[in-house]
PDB file of N, CA and C in Angstrom:
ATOM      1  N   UNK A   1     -95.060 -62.182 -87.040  1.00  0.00           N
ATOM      2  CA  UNK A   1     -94.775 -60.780 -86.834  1.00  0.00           C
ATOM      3  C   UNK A   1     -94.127 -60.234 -88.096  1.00  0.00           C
ATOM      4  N   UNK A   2     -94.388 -58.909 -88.127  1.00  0.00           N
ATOM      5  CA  UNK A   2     -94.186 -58.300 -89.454  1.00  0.00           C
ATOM      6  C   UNK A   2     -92.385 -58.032 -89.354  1.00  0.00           C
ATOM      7  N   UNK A   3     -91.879 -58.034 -90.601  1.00  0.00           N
ATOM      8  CA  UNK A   3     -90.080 -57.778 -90.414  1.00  0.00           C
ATOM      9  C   UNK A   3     -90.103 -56.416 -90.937  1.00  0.00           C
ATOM     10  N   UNK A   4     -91.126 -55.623 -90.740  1.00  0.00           N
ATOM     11  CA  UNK A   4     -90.481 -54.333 -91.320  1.00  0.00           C
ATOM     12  C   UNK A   4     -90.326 -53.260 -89.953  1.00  0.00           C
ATOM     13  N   UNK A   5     -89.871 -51.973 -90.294  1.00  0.00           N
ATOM     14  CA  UNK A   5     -89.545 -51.331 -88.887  1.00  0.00           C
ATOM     15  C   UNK A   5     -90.086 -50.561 -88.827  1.00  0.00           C
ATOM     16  N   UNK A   6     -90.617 -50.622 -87.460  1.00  0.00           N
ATOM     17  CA  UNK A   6     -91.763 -49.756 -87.074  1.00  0.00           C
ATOM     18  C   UNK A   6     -91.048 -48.662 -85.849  1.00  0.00           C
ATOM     19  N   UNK A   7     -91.722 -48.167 -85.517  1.00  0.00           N
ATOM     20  CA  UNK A   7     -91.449 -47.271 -84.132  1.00  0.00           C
ATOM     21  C   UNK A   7     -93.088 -47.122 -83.325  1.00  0.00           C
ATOM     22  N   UNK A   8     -92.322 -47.507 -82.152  1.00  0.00           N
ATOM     23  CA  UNK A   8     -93.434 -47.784 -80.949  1.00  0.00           C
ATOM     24  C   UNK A   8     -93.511 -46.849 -80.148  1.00  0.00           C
ATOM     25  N   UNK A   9     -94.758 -46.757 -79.613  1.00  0.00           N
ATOM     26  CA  UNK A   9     -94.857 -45.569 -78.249  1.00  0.00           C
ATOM     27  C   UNK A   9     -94.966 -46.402 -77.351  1.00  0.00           C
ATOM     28  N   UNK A  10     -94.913 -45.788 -75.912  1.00  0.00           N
ATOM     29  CA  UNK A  10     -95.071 -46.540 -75.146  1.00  0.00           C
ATOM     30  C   UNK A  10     -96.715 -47.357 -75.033  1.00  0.00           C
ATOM     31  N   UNK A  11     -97.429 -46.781 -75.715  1.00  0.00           N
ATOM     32  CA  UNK A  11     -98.881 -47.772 -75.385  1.00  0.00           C
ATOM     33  C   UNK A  11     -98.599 -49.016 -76.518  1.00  0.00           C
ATOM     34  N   UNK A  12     -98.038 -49.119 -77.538  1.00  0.00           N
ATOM     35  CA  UNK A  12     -97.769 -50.036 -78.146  1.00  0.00           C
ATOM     36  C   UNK A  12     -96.905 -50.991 -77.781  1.00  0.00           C
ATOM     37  N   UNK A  13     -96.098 -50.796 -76.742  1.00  0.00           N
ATOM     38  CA  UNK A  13     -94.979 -51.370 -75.942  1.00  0.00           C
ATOM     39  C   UNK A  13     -95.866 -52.196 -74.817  1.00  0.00           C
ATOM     40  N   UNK A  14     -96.750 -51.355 -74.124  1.00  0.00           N
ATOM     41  CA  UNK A  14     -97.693 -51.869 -73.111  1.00  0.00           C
ATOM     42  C   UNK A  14     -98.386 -52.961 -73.715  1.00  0.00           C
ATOM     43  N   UNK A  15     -98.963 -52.713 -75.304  1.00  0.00           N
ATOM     44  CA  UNK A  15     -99.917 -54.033 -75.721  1.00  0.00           C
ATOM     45  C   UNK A  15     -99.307 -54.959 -75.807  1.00  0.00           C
ATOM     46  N   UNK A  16     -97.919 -54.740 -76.843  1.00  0.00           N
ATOM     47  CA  UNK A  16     -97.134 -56.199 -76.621  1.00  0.00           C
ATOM     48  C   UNK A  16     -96.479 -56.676 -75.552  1.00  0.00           C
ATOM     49  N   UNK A  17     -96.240 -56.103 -74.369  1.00  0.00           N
ATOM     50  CA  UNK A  17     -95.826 -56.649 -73.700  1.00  0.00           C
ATOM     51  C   UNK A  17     -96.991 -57.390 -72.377  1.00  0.00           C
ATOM     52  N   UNK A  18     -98.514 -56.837 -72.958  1.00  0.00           N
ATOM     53  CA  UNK A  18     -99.666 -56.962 -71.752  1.00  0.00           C
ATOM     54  C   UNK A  18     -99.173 -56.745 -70.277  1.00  0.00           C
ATOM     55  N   UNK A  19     -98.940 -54.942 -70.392  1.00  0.00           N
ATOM     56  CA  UNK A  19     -98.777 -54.387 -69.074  1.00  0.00           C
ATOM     57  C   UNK A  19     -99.864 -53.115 -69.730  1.00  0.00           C
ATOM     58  N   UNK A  20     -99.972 -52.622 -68.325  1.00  0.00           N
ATOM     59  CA  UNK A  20    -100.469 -51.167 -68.267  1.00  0.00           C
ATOM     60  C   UNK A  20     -99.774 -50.127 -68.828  1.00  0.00           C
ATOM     61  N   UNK A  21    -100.127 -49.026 -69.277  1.00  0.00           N
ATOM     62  CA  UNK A  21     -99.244 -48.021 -69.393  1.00  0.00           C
ATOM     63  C   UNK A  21     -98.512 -47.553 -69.021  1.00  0.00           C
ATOM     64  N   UNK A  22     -99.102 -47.199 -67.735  1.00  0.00           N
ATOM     65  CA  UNK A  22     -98.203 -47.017 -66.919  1.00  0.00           C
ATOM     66  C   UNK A  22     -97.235 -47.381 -66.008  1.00  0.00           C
ATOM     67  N   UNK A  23     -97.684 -48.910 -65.887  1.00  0.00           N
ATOM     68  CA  UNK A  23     -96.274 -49.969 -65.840  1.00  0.00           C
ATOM     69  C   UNK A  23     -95.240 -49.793 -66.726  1.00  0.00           C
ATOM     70  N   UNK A  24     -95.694 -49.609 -67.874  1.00  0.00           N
ATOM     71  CA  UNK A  24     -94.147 -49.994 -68.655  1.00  0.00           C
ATOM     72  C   UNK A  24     -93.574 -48.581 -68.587  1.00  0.00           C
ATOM     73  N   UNK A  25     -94.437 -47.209 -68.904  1.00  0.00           N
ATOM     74  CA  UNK A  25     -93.871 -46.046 -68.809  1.00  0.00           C
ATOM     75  C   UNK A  25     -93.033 -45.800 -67.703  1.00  0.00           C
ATOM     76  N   UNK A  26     -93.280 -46.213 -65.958  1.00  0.00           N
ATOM     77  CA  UNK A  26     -92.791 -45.979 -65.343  1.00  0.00           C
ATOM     78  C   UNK A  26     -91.706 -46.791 -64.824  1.00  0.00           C
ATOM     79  N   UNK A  27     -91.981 -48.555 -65.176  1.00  0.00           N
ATOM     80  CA  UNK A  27     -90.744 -49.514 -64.766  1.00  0.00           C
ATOM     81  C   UNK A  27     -89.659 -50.140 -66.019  1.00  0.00           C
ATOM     82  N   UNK A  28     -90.008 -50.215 -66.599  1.00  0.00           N
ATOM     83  CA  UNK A  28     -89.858 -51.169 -67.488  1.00  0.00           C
ATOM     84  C   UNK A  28     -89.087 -50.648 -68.636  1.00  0.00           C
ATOM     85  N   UNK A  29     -89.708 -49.448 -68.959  1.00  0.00           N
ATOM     86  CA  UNK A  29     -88.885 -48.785 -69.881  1.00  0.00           C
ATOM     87  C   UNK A  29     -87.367 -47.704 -69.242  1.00  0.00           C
ATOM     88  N   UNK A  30     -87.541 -47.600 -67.833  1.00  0.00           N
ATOM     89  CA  UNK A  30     -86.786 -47.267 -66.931  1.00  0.00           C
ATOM     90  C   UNK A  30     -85.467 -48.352 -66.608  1.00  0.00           C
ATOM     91  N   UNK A  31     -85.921 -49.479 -67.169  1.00  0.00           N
ATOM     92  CA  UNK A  31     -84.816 -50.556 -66.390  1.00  0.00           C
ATOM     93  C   UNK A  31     -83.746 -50.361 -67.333  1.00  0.00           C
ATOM     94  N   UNK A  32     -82.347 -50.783 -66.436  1.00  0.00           N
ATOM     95  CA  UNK A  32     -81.103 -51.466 -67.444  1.00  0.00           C
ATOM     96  C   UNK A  32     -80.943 -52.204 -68.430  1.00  0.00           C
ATOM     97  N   UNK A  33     -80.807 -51.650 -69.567  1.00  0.00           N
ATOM     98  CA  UNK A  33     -81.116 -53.006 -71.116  1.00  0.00           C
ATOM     99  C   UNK A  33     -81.415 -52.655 -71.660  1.00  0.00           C
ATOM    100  N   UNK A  34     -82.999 -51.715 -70.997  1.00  0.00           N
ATOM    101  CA  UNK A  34     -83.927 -51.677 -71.930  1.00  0.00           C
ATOM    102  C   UNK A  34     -83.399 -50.397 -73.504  1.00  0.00           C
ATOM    103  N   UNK A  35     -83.943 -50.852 -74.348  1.00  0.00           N
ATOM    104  CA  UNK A  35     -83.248 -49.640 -75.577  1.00  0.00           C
ATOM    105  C   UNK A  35     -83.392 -48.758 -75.322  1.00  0.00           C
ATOM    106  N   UNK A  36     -82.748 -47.779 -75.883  1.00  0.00           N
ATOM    107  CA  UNK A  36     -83.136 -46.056 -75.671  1.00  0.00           C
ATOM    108  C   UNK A  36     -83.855 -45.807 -76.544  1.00  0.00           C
ATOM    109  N   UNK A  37     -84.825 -44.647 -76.422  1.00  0.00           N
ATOM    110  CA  UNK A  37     -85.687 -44.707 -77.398  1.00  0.00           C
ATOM    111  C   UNK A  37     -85.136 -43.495 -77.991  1.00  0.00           C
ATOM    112  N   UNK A  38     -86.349 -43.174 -79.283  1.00  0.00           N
ATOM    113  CA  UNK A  38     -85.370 -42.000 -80.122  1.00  0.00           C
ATOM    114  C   UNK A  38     -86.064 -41.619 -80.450  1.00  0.00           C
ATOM    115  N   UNK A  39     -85.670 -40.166 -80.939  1.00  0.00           N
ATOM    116  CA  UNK A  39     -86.544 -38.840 -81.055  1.00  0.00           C
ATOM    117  C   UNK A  39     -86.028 -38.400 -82.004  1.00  0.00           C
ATOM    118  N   UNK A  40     -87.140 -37.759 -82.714  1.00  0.00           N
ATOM    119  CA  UNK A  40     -87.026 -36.827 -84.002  1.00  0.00           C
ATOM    120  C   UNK A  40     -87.097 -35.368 -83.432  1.00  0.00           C
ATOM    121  N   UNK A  41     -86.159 -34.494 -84.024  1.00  0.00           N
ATOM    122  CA  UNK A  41     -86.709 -33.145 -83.949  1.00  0.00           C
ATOM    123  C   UNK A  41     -87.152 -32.013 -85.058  1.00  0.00           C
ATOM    124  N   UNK A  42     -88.298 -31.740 -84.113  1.00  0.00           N
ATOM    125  CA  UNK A  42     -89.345 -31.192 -84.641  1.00  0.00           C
ATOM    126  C   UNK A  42     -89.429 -29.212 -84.557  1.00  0.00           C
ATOM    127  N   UNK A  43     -89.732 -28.929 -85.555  1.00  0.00           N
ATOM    128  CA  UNK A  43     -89.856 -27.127 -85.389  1.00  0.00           C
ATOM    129  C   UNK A  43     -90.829 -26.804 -85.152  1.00  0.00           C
ATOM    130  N   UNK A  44     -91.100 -26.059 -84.418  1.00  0.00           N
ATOM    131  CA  UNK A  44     -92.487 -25.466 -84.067  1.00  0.00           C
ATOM    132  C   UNK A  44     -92.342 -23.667 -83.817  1.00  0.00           C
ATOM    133  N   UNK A  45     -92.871 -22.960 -84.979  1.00  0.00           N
ATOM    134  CA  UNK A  45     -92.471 -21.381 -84.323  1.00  0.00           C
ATOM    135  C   UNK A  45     -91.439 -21.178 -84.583  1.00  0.00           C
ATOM    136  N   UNK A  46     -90.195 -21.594 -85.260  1.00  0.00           N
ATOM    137  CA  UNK A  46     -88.927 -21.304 -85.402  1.00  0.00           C
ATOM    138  C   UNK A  46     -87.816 -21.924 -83.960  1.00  0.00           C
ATOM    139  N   UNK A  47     -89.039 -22.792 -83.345  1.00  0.00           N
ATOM    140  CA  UNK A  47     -88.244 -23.360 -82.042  1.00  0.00           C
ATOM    141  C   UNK A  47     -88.336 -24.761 -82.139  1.00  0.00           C
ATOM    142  N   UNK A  48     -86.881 -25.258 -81.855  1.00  0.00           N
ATOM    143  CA  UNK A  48     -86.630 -26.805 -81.868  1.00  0.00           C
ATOM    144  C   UNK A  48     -87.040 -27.706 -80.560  1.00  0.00           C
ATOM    145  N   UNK A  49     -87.974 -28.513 -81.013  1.00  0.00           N
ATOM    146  CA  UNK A  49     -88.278 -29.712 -79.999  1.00  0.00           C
ATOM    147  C   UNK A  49     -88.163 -30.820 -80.265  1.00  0.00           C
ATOM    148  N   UNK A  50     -88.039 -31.672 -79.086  1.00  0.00           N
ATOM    149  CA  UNK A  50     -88.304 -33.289 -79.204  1.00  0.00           C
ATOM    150  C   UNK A  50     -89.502 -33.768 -79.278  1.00  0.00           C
ATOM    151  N   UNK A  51     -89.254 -34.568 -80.419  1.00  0.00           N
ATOM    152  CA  UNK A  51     -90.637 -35.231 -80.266  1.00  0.00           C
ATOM    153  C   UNK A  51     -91.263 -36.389 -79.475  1.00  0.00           C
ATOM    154  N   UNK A  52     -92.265 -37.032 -78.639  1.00  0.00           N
ATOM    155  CA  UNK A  52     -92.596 -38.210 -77.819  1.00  0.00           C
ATOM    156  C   UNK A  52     -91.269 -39.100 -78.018  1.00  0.00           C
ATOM    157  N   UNK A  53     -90.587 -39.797 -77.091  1.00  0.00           N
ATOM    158  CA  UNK A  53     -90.075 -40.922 -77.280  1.00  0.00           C
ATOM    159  C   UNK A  53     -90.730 -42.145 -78.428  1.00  0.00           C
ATOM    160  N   UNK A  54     -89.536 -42.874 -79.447  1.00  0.00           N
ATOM    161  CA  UNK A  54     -90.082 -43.848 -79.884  1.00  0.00           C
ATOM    162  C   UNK A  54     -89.209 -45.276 -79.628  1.00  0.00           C
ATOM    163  N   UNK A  55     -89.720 -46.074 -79.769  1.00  0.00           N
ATOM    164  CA  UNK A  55     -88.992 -47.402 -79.584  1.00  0.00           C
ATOM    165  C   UNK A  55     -89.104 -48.252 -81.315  1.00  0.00           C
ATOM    166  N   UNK A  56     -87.760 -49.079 -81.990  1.00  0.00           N
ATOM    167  CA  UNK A  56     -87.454 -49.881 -82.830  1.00  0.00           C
ATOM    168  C   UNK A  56     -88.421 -51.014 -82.116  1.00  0.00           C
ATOM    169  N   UNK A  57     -88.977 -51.416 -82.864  1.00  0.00           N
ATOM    170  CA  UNK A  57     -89.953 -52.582 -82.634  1.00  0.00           C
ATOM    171  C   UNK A  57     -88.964 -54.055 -82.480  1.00  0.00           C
ATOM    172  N   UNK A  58     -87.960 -53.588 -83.318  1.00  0.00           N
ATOM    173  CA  UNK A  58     -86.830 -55.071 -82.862  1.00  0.00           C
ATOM    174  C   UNK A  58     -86.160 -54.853 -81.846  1.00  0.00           C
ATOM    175  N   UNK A  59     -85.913 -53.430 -81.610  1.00  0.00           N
ATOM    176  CA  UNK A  59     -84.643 -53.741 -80.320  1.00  0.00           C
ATOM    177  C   UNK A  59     -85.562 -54.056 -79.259  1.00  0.00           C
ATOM    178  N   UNK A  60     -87.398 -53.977 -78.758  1.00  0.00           N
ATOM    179  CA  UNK A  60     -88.125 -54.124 -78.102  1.00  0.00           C
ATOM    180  C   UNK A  60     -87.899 -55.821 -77.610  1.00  0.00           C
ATOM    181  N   UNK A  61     -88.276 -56.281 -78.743  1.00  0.00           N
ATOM    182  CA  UNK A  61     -88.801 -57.692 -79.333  1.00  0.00           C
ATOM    183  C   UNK A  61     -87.680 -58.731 -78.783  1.00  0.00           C
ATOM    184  N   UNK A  62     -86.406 -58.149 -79.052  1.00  0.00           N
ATOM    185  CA  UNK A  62     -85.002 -58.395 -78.724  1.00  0.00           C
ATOM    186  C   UNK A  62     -84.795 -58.710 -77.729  1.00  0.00           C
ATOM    187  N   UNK A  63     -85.288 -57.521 -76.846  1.00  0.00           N
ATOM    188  CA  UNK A  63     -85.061 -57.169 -75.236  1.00  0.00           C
ATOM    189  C   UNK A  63     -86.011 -58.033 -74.512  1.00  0.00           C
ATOM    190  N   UNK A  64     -87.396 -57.946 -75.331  1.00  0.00           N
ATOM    191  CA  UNK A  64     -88.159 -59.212 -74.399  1.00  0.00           C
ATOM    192  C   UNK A  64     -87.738 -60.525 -74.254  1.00  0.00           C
ATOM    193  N   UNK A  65     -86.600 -60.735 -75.106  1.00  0.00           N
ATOM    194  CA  UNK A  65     -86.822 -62.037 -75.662  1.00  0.00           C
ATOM    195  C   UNK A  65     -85.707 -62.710 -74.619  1.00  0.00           C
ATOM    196  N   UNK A  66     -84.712 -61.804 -74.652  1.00  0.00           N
ATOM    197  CA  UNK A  66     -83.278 -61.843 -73.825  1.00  0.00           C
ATOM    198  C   UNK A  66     -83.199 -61.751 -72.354  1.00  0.00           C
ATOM    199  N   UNK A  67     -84.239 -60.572 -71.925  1.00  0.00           N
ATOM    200  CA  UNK A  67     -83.980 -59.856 -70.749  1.00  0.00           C
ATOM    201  C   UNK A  67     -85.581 -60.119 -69.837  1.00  0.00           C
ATOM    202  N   UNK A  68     -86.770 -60.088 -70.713  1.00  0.00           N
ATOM    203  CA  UNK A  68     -87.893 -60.004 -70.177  1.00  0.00           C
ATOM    204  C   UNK A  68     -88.412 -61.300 -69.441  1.00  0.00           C
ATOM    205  N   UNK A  69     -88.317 -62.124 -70.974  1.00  0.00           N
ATOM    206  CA  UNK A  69     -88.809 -63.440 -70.550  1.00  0.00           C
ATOM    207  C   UNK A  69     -87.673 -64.540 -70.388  1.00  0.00           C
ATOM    208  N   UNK A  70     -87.330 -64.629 -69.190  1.00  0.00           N
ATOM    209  CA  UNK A  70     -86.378 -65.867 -68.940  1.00  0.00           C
ATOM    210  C   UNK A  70     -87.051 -67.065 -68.392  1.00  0.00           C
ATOM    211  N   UNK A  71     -87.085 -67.974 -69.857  1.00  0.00           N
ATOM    212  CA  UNK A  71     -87.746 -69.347 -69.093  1.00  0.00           C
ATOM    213  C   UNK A  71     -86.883 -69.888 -67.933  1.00  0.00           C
ATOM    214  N   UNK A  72     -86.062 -69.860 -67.876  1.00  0.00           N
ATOM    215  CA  UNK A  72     -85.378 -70.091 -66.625  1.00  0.00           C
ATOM    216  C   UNK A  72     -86.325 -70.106 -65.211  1.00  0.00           C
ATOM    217  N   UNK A  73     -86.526 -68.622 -64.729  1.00  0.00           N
ATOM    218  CA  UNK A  73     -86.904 -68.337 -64.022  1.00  0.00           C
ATOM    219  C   UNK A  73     -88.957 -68.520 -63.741  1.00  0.00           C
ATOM    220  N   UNK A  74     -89.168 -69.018 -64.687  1.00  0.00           N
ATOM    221  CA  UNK A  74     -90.467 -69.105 -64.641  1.00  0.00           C
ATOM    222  C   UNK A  74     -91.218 -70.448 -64.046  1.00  0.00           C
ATOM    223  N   UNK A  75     -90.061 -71.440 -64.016  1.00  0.00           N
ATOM    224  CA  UNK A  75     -90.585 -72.820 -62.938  1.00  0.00           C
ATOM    225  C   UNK A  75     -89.650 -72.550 -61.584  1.00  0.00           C
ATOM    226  N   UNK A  76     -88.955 -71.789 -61.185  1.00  0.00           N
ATOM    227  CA  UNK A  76     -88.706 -71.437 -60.108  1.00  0.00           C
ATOM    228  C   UNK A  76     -89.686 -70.730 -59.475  1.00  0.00           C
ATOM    229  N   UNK A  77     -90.641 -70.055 -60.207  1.00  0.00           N
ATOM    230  CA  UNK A  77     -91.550 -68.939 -58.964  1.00  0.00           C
ATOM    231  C   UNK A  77     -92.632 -69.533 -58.617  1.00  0.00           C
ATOM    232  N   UNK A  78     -92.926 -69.436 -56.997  1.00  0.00           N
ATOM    233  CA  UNK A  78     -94.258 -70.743 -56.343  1.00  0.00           C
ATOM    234  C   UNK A  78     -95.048 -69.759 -55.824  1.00  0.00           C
ATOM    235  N   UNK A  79     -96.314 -70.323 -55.779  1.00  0.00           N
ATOM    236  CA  UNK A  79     -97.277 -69.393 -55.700  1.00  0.00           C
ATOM    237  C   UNK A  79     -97.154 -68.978 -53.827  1.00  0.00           C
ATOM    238  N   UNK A  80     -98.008 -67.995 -53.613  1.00  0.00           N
ATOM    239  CA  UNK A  80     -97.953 -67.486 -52.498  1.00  0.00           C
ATOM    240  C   UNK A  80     -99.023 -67.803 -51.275  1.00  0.00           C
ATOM    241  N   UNK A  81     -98.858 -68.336 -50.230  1.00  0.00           N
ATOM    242  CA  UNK A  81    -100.080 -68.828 -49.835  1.00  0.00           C
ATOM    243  C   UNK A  81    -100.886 -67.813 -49.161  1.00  0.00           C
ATOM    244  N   UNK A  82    -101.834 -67.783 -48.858  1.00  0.00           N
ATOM    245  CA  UNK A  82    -103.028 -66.449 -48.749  1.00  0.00           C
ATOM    246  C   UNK A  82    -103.337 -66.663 -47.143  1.00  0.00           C
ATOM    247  N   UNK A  83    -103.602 -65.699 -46.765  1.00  0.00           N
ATOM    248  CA  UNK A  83    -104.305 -65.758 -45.082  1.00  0.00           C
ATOM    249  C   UNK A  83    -103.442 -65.931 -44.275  1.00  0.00           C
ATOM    250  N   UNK A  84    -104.205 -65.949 -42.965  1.00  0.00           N
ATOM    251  CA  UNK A  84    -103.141 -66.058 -42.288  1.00  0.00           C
ATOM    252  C   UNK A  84    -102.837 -67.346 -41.228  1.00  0.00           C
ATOM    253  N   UNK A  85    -101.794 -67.648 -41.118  1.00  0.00           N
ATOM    254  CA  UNK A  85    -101.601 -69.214 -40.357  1.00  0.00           C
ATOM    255  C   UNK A  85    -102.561 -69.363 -39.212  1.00  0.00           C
ATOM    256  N   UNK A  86    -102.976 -70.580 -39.543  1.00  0.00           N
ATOM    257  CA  UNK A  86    -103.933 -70.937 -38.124  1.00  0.00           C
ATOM    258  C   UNK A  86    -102.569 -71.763 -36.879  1.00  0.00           C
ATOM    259  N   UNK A  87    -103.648 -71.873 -35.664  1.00  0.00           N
ATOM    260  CA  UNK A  87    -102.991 -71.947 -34.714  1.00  0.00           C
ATOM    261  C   UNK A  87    -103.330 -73.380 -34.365  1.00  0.00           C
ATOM    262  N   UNK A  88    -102.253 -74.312 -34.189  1.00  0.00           N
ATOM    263  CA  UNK A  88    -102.470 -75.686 -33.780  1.00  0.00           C
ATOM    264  C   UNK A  88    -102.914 -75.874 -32.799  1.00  0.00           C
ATOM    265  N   UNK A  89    -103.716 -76.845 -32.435  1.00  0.00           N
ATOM    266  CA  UNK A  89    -104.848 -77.183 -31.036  1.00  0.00           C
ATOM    267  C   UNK A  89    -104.442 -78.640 -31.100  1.00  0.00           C
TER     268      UNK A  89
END
């Protein structure tokens, strides 16, 4: 991975993290931890706006690393069994 600093949107957040867009737009970037993202402002017309949210590609990278992926928890989770119970005879 590259060490220089970038700024991410959320679809660039979605690729590295292989979620949907709208997964990460709506959960993920919503959770506790996660960085705040940051905005430039922009003139338009003599009127001040924000521009799209952006994300530091390290504080991302950071957060996955700390908060996202806990090997811990990844041989604890058992798969789920499907259907529904049969009836003993």
């Amino acid at each position: 991975m590259k060490n220089e600093i970038e700024f991410w949107s959320i679809k660039s957040i979605a690729r590295f993290l292989d979620h949907s867009i709208n997964y990460t737009r709506n959960v993920l970037v919503k959770q506790t931890g996660f960085p705040p993202p940051r905005h430039n402002e922009i003139v338009i017309d003599g009127q001040r706006h924000k521009s799209k949210p952006r994300w530091l590609n390290s504080d991302v990278i950071l957060w996955a690393e700390n908060a996202y992926i806990k090997s811990d928890n990844i041989g604890e989770q058992h798969p789920k069994k499907r259907g529904r119970k049969r009836s003993v005879s």
